[in-house]
N, C-alpha and C. Protein backbone atom coordinates (compact mmCIF):
# COMPACT_ATOMS: atom_id res chain seq x y z
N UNK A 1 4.66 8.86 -20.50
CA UNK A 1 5.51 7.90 -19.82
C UNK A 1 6.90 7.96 -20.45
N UNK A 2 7.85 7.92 -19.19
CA UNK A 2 9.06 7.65 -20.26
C UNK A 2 9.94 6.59 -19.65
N UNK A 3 11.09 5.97 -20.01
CA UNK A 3 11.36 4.52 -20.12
C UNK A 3 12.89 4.69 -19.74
N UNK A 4 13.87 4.66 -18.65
CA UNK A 4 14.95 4.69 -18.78
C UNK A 4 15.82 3.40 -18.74
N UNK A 5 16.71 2.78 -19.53
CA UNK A 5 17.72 1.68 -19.11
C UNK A 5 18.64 1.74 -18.25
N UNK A 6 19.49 0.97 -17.38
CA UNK A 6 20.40 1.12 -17.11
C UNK A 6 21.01 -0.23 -16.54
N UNK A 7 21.75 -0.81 -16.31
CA UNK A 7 22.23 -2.04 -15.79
C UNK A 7 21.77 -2.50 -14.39
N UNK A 8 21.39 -3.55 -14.49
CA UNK A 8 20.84 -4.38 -13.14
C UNK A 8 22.09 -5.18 -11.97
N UNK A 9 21.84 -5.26 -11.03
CA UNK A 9 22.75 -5.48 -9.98
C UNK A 9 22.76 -6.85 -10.21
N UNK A 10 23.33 -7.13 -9.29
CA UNK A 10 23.21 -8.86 -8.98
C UNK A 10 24.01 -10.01 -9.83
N UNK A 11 24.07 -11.17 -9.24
CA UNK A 11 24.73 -11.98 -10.35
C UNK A 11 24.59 -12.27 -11.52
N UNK A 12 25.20 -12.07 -12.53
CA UNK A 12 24.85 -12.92 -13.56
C UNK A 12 26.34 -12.55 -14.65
N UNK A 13 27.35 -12.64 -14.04
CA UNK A 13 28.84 -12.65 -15.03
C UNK A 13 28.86 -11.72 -16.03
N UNK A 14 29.75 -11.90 -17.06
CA UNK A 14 30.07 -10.87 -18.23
C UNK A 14 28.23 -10.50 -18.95
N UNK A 15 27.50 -11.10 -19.06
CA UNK A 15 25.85 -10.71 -19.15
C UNK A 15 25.65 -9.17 -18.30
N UNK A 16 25.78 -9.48 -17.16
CA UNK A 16 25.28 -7.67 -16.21
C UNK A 16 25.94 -6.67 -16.38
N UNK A 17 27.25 -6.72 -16.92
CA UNK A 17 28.33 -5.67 -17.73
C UNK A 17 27.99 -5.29 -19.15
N UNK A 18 27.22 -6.05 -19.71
CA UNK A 18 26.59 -5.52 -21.20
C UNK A 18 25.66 -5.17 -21.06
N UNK A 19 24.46 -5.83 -20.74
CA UNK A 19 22.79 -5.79 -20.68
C UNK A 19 22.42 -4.54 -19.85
N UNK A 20 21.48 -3.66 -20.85
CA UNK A 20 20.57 -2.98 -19.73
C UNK A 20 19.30 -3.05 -19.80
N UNK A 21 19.18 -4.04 -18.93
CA UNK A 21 18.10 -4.82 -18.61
C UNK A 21 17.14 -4.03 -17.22
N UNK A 22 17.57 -3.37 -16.68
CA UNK A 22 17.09 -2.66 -15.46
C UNK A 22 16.07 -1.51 -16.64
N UNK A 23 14.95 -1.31 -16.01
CA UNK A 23 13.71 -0.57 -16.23
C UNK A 23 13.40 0.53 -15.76
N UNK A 24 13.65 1.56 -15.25
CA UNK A 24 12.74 2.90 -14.80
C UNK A 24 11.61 3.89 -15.97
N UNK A 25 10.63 2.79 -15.05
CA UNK A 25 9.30 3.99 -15.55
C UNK A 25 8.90 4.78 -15.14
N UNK A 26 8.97 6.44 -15.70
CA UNK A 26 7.76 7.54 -14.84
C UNK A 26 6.81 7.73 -15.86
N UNK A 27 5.72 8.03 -15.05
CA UNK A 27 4.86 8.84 -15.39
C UNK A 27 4.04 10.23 -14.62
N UNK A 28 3.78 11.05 -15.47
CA UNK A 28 3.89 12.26 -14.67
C UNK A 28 2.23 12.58 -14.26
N UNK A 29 1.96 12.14 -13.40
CA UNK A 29 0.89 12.16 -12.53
C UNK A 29 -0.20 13.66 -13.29
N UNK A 30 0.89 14.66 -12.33
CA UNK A 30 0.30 15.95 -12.27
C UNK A 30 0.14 16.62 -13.61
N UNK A 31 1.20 15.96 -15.00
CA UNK A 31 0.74 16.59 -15.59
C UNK A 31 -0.24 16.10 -16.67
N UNK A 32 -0.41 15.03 -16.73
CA UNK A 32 -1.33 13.99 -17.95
C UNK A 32 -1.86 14.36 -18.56
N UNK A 33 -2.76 14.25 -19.33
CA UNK A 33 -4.02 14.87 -20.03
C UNK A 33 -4.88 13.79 -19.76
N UNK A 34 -4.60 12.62 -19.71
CA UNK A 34 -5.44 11.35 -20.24
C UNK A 34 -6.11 10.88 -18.60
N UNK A 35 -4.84 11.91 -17.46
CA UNK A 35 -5.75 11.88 -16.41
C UNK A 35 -7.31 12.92 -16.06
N UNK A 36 -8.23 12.44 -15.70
CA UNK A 36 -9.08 13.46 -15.49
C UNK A 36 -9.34 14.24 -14.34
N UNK A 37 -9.79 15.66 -14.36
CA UNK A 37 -9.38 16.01 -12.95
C UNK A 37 -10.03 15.72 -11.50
N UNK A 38 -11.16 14.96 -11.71
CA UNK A 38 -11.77 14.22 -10.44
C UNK A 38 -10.64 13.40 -9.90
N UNK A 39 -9.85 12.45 -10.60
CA UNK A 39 -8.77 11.65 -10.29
C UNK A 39 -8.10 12.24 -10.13
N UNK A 40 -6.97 13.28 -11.20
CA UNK A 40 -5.94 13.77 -10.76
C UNK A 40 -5.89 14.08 -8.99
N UNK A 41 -6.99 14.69 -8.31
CA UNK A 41 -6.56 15.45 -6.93
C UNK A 41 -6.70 14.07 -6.26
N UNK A 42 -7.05 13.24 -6.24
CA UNK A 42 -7.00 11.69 -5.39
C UNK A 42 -5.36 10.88 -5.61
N UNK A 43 -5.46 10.90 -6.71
CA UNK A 43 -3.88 10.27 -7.09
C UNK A 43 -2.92 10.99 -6.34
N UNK A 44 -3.17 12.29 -6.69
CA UNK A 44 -1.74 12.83 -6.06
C UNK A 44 -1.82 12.62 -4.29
N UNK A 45 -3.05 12.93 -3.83
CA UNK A 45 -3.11 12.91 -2.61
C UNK A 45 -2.80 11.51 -2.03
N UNK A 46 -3.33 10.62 -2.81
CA UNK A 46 -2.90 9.04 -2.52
C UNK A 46 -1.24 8.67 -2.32
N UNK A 47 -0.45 9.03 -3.44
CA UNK A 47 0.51 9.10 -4.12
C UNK A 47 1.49 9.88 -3.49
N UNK A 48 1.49 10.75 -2.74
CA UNK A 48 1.90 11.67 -2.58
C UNK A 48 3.52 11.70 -1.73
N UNK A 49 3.69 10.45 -1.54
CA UNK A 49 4.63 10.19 -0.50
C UNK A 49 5.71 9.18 -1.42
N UNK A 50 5.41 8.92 -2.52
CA UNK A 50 6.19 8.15 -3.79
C UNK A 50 6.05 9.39 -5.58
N UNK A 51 5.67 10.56 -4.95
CA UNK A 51 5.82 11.48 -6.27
C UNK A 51 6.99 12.64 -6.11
N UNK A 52 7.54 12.77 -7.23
CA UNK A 52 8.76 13.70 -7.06
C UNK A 52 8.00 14.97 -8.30
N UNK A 53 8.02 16.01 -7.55
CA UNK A 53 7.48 16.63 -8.29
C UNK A 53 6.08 16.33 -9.55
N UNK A 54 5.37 15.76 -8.96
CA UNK A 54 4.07 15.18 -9.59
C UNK A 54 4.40 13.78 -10.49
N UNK A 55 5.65 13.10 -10.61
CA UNK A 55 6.27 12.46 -11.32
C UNK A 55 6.09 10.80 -10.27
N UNK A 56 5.48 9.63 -10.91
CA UNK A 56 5.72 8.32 -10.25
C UNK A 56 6.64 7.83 -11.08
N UNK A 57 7.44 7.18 -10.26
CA UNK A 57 9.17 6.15 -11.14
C UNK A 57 8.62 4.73 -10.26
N UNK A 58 8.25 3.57 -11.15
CA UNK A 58 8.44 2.31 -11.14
C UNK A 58 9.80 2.09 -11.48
N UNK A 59 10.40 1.16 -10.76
CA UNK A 59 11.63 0.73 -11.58
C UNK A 59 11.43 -0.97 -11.11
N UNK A 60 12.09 -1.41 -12.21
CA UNK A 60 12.15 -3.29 -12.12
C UNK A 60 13.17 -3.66 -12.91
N UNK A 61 13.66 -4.49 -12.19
CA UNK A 61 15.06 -5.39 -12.18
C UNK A 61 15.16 -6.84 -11.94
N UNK A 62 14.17 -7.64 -11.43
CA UNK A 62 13.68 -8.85 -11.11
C UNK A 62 14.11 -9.85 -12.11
N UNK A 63 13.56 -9.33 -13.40
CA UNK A 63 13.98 -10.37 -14.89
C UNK A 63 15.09 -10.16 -15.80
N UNK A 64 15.79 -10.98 -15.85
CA UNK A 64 17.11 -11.33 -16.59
C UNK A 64 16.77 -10.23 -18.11
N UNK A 65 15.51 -10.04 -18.69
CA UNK A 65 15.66 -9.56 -20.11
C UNK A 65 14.90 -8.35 -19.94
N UNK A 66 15.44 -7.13 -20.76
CA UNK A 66 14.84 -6.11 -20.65
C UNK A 66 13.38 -5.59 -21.18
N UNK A 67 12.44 -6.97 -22.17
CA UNK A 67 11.61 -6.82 -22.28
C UNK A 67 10.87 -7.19 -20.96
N UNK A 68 11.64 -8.33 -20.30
CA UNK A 68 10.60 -8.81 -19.42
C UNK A 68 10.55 -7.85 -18.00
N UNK A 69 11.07 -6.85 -17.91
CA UNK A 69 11.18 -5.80 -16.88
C UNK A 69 10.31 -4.92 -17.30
N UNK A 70 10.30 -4.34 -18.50
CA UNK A 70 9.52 -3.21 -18.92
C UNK A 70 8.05 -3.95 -18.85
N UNK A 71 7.56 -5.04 -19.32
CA UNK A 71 6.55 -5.64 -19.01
C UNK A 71 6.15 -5.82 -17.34
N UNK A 72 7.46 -6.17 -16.67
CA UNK A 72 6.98 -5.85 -14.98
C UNK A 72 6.41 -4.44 -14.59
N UNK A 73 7.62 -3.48 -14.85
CA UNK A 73 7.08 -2.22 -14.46
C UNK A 73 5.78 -1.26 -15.06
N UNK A 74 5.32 -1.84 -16.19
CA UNK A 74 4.43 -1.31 -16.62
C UNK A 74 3.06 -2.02 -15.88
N UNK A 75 3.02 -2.96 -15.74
CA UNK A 75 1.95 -3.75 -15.08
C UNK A 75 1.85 -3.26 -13.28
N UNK A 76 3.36 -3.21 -12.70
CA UNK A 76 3.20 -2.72 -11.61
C UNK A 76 2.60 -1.24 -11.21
N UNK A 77 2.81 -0.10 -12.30
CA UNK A 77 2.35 0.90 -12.56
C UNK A 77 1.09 1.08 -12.92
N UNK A 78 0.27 0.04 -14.01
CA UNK A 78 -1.33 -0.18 -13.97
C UNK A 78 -1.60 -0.63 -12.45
N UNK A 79 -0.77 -1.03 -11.65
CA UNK A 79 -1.26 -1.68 -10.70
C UNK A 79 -1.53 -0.85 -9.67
N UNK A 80 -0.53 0.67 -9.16
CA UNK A 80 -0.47 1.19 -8.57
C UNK A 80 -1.36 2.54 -8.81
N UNK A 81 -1.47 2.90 -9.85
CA UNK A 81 -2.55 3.84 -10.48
C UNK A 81 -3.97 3.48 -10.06
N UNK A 82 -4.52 1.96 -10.15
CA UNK A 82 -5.53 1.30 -10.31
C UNK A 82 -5.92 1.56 -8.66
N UNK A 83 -4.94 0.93 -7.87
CA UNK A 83 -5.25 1.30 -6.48
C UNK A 83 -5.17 2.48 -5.85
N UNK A 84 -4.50 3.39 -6.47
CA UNK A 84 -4.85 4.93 -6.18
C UNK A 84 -6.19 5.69 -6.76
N UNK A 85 -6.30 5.23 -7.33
CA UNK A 85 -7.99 5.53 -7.77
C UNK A 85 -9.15 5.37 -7.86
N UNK A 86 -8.82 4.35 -6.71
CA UNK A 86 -10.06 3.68 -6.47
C UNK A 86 -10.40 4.01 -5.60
N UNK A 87 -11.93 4.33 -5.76
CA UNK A 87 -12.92 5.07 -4.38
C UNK A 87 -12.87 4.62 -3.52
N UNK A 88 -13.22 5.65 -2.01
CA UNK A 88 -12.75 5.67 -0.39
C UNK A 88 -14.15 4.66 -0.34
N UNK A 89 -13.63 3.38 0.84
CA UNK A 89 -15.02 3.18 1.07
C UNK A 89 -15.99 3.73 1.83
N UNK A 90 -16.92 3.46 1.25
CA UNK A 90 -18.15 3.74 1.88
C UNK A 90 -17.67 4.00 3.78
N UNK A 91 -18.59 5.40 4.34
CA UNK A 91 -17.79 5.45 5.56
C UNK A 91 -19.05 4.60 6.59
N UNK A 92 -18.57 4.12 7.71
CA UNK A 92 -19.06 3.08 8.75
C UNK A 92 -20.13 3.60 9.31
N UNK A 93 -21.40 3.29 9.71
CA UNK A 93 -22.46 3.78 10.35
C UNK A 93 -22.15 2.84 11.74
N UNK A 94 -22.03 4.18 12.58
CA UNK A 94 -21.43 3.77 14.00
C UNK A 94 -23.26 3.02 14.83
N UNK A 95 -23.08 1.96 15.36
CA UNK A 95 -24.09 1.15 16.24
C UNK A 95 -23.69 1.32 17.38
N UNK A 96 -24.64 0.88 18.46
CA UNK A 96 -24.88 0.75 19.66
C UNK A 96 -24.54 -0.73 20.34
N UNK A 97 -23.75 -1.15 21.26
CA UNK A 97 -23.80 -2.10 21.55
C UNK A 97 -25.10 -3.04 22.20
N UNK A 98 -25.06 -3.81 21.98
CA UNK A 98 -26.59 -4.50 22.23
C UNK A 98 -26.70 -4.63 23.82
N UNK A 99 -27.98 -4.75 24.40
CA UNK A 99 -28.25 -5.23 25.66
C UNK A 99 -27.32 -6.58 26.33
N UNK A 100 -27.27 -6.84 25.60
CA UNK A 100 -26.70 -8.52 25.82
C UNK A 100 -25.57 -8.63 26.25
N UNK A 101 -24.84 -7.68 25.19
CA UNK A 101 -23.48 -7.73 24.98
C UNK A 101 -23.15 -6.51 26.56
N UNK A 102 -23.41 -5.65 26.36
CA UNK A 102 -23.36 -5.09 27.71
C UNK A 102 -23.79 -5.95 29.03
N UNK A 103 -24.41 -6.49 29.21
CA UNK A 103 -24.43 -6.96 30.55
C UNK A 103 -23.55 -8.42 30.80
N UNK A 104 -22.91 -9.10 29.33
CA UNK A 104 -22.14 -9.78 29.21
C UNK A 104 -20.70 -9.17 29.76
N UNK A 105 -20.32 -8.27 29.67
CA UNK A 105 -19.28 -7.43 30.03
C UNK A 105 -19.17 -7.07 31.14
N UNK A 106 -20.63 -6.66 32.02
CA UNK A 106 -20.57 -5.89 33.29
C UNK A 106 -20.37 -7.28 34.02
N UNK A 107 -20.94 -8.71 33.57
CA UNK A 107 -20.92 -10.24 34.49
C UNK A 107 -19.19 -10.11 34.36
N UNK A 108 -18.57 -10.49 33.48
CA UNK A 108 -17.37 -10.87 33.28
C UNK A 108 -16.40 -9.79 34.52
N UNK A 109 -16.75 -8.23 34.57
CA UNK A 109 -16.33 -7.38 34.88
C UNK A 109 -15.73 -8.08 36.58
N UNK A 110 -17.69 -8.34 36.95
CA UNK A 110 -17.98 -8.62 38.12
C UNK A 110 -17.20 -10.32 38.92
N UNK A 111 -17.04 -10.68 37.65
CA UNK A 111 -16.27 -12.15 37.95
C UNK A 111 -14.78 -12.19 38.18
N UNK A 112 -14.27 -11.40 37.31
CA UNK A 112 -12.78 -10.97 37.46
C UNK A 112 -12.69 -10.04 39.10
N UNK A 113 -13.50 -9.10 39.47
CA UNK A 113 -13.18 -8.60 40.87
C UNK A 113 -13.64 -9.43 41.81
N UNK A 114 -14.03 -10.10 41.80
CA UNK A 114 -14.40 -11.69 42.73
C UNK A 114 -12.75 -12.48 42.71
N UNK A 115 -13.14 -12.82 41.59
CA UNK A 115 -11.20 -13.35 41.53
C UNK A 115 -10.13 -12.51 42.34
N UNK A 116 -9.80 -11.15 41.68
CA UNK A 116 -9.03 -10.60 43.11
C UNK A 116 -9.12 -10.32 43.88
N UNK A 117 -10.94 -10.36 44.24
CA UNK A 117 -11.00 -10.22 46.03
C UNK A 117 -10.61 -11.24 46.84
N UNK A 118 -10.56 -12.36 46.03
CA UNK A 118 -9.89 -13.64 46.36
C UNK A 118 -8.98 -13.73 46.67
N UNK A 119 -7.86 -13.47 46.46
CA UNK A 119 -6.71 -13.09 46.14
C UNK A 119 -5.80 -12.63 47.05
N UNK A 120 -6.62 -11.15 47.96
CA UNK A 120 -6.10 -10.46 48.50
C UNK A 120 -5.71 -10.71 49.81
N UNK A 121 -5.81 -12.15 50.28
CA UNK A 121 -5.66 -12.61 51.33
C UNK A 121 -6.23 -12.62 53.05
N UNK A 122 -7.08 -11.85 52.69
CA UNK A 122 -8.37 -11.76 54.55
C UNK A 122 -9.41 -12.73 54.52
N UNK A 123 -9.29 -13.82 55.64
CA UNK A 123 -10.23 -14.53 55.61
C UNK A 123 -11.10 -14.57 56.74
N UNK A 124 -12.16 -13.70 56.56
CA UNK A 124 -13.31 -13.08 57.45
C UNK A 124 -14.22 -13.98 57.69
């Protein structure tokens, strides 16, 4: 992981001209060690649309002090790792609609073309 400073936007007077309080965290996905490679090919594939060259950048700016940013972005980064790695669910075992429910559908079907035969104005 590595940690860059740099000054945060927004109001806050002669304070946002000194302070670098702004946070950018990467960490480099593709190359880790501490990732394993069952994960590695999920992360990236998860990931894949927020990695620059196998590389994720959190950045946070939210809190006035630069501990309390690096504490955001690091938590947002457990956060985003955590949900990239977490297993696909279980896939859906497709059912049959029930008897019931089908002939509930074909009545309704049959009630609605009653209604616009109604409708259509011939009175025989």
């Amino acid at each position: 992981m590595t940690e860059r400073f740099s000054r945060s936007s927004g109001p806050g007077g002669q304070g946002v001209n000194t302070a670098d309080s702004r946070v950018e965290l990467s960490y480099d996905v593709a190359g880790s060690p501490s990732v394993p490679e069952h994960l590695r090919a999920r992360l990236l594939a998860r990931l894949a649309g927020r990695l620059v060259d196998g590389v994720v950048t959190i950045a946070a700016s939210e809190h006035r002090t630069q501990l309390a940013n690096r504490r955001a972005a690091r938590e947002r980064l457990a956060q985003l790792l955590r949900e990239a790695a977490a297993p696909p669910p279980p896939s859906r075992r497709p059912t049959r609609p029930t008897r019931g429910s089908k002939e509930r559908r074909l009545d309704a079907k049959k009630r609605r073309g009653e209604t616009k035969r109604g409708r259509q104005g011939r009175f025989d």
